[in-house]
Protein backbone atom coordinates (compact mmCIF):
# COMPACT_ATOMS: atom_id res chain seq x y z
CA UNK A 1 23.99 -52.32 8.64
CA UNK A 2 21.27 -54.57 8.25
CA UNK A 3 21.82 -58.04 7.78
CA UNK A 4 18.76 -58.88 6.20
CA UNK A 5 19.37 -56.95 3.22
CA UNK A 6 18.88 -59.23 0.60
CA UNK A 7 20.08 -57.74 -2.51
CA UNK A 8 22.19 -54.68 -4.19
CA UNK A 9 21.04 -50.78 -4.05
CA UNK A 10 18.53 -51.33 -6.62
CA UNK A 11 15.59 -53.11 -5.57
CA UNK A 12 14.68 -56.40 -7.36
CA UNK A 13 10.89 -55.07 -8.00
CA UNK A 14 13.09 -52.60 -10.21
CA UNK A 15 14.97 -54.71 -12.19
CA UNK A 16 12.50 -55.33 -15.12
CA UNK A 17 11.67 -51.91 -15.87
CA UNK A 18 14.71 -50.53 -15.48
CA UNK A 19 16.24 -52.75 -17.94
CA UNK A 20 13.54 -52.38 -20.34
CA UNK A 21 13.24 -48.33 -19.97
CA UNK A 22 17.62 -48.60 -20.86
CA UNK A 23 17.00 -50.70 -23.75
CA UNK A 24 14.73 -48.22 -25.17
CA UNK A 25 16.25 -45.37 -24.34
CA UNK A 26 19.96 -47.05 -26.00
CA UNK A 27 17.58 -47.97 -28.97
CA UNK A 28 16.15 -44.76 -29.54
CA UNK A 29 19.84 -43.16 -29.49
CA UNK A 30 21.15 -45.69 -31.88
CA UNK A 31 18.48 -44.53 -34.11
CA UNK A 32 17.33 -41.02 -33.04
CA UNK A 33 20.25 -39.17 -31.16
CA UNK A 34 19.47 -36.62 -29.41
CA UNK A 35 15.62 -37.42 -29.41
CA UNK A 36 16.55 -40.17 -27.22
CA UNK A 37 17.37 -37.62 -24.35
CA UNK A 38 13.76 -37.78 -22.89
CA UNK A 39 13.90 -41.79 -22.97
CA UNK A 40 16.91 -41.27 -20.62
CA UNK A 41 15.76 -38.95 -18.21
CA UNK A 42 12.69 -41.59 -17.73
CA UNK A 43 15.36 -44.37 -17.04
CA UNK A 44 16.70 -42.20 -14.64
CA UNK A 45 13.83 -41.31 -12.65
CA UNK A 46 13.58 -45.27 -13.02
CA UNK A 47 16.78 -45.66 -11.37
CA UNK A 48 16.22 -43.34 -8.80
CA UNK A 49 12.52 -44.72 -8.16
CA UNK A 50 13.93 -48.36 -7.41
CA UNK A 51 17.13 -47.10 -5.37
CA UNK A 52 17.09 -49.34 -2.12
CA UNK A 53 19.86 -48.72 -0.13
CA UNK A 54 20.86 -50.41 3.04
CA UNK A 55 20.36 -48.17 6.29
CA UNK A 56 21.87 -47.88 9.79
CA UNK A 57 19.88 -49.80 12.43
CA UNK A 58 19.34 -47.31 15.61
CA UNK A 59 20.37 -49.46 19.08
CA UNK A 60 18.05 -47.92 21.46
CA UNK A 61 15.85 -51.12 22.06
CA UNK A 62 12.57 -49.16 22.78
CA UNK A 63 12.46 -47.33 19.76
CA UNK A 64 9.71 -48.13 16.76
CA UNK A 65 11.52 -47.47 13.99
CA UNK A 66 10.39 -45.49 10.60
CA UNK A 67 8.52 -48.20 8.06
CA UNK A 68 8.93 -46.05 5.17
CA UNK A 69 10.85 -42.95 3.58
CA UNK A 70 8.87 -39.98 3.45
CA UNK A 71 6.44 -37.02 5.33
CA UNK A 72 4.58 -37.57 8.45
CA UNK A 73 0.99 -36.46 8.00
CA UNK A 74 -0.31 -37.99 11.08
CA UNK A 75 0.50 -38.53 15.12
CA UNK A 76 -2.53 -38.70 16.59
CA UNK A 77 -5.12 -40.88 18.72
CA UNK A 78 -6.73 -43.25 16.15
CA UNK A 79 -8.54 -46.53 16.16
CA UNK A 80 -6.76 -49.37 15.15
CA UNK A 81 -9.25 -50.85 12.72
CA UNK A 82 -7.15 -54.80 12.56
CA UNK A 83 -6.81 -55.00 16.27
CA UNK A 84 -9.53 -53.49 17.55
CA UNK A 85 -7.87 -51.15 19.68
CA UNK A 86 -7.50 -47.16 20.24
CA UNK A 87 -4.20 -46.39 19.55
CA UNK A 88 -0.91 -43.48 18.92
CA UNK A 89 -1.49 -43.15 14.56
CA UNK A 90 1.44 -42.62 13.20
CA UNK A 91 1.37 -42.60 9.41
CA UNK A 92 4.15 -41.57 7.11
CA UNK A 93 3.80 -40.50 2.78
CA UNK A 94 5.68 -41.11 0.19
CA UNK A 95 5.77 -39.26 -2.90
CA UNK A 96 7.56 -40.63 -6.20
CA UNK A 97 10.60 -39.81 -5.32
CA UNK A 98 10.92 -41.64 -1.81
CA UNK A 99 12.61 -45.05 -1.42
CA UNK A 100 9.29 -47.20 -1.37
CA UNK A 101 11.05 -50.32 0.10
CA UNK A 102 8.92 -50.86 3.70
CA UNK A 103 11.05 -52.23 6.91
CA UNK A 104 10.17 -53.51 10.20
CA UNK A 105 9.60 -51.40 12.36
CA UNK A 106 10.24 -53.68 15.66
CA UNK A 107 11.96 -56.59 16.76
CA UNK A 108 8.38 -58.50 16.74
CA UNK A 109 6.31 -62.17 15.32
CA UNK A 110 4.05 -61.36 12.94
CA UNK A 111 0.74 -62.81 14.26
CA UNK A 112 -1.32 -61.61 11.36
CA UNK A 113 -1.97 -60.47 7.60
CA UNK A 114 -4.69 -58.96 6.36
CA UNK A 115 -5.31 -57.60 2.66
CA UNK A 116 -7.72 -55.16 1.85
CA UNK A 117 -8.59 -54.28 -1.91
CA UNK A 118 -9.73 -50.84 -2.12
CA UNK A 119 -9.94 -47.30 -3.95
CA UNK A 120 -6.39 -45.43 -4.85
CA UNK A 121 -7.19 -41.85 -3.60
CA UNK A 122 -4.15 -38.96 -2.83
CA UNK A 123 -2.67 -41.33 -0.19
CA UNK A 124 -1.99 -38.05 1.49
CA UNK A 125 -5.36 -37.41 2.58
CA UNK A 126 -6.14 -39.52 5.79
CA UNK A 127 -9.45 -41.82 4.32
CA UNK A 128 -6.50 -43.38 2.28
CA UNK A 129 -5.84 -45.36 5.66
CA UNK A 130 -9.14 -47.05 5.03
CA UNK A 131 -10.59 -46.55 1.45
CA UNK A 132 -7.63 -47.72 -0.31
CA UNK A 133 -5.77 -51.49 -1.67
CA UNK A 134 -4.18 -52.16 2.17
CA UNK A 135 -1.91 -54.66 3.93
CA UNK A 136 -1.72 -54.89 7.23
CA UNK A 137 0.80 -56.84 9.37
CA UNK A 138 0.06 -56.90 13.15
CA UNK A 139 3.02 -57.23 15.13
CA UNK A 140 3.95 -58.46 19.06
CA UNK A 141 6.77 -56.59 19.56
CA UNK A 142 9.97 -58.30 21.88
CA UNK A 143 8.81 -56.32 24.24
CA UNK A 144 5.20 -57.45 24.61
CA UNK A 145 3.63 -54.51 22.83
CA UNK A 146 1.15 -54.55 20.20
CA UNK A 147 2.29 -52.87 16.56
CA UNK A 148 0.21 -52.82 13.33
CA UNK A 149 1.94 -51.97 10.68
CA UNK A 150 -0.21 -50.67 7.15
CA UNK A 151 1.30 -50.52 3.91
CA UNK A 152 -1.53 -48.61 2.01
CA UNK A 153 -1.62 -48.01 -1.86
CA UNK A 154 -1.69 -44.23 -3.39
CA UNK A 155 -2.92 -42.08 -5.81
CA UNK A 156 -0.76 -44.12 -8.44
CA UNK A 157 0.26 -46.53 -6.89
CA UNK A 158 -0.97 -50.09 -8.01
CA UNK A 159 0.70 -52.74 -6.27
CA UNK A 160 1.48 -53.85 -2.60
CA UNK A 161 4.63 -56.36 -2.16
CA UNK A 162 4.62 -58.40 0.87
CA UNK A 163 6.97 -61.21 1.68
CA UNK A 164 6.43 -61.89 5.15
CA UNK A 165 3.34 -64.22 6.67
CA UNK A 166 1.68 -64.70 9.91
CA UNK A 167 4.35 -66.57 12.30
CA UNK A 168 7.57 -64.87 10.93
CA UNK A 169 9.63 -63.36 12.98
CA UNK A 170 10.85 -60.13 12.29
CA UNK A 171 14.15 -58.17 13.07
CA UNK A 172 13.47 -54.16 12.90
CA UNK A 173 15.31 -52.75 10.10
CA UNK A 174 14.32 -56.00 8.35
CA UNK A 175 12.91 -55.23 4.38
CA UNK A 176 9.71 -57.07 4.20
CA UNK A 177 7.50 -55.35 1.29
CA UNK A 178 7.86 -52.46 -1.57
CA UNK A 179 4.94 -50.69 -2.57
CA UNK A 180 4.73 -49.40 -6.44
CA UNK A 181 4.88 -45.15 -6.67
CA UNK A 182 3.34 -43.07 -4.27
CA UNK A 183 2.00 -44.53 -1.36
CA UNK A 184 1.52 -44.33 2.27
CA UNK A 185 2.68 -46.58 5.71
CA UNK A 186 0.66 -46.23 8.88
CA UNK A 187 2.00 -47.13 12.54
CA UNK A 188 -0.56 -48.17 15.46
CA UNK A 189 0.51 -48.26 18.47
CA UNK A 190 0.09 -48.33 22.18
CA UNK A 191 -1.69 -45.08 23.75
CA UNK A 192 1.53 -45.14 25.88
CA UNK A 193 4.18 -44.95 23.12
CA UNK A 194 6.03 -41.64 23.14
CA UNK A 195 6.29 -40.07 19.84
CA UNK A 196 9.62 -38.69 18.58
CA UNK A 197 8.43 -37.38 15.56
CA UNK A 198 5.59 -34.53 14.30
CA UNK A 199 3.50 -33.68 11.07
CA UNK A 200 5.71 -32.54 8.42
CA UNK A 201 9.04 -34.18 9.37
CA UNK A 202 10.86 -36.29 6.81
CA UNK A 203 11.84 -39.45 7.81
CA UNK A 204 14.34 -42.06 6.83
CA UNK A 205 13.10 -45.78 6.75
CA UNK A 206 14.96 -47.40 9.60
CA UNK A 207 17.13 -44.73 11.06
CA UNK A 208 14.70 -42.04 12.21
CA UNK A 209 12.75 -42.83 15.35
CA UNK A 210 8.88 -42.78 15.28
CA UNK A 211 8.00 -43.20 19.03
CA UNK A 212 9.34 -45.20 21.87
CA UNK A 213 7.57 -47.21 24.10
């Protein structure tokens, strides 16, 4: 399991709003019954929204490990717009009902941050990778590789949550940021990275494989 993990199966960014959408929804049925049903059907889709659970690191030490829950919608040749470089594109979505905690990808030291403010377009559609509110962490891997990692705001979504800086080291598997509703995560990598995964596959944040290299 991973030892970073730093709190219980609901994610802290949750914690506020799912306590306030159960206090409503327990008010409204002290005073309304049964017209408190839809209050608790949004507290669940809270609950399920915020779920965080701890995941199975892979061992295979060449593998770049899923970010994010969700869809691939790209593997393909793309520049690499924060290091300047052309690179393998791997990006995965998230819709609503994804686990939108992001994880490290590689064993790596984070060697920079950048934040972009931007539009919040379908974060399905690929100018989401550089119209839209962006964070990007670029990554040595152990192994001497280059990684950029880009958590990228959706449609809805209207926050990015990074806790990592420029010097950190990171251990892949490792939780480093949430992003709020649907939202995307894109992977740049070396041109001679192998990817393990194609366009429509759902992924699992650290336990499905991206790409080796």
């Amino acid at each position: 399991m991973n030892n970073h993990y730093p709190h219980p199966i609901i994610a802290r960014e949750g914690w506020p709003f799912l306590g306030i959408a159960v206090v409503v929804a327990v008010v409204v049925t002290l005073i309304g019954g049964a017209w408190s049903l839809p209050f608790w059907i949004i507290a669940l889709f809270v609950l399920q929204f915020f779920r965080d659970p701890p995941r199975t690191i892979p061992q295979n030490p060449n593998a770049v490990l899923s970010p994010a829950d969700g869809r691939i919608v790209v593997v393909a040749k793309a520049h690499d717009p924060y290091t300047d470089r052309e690179a393998l594109k791997i990006s995965v979505f998230m819709n609503v009902f994804n686990v939108h905690s992001n994880r490290a990808p590689v064993d790596g030291k984070i060697e920079t941050v950048q934040y972009f403010p931007g539009k919040f377009v379908n974060a399905d559609l690929d100018k989401a990778s550089l119209e839209n509110e962006r964070n990007a962490l670029a990554i040595t891997a152990a192994n001497g590789q280059s990684v950029t990692c880009v958590q990228v705001a959706g449609l809805i979504a209207r926050r990015i949550l990074c806790y990592v800086k420029a010097g950190d080291v990171l251990a892949r598997g490792q939780r480093y940021g949430f992003i709020r509703f649907g939202s995307r995560v894109d992977v740049y990598l070396p041109l001679t990275a192998t990817p393990k995964v194609s366009v429509g596959e759902k992924v699992s944040a650290t336990e499905t494989i991206l790409a080796e290299f």
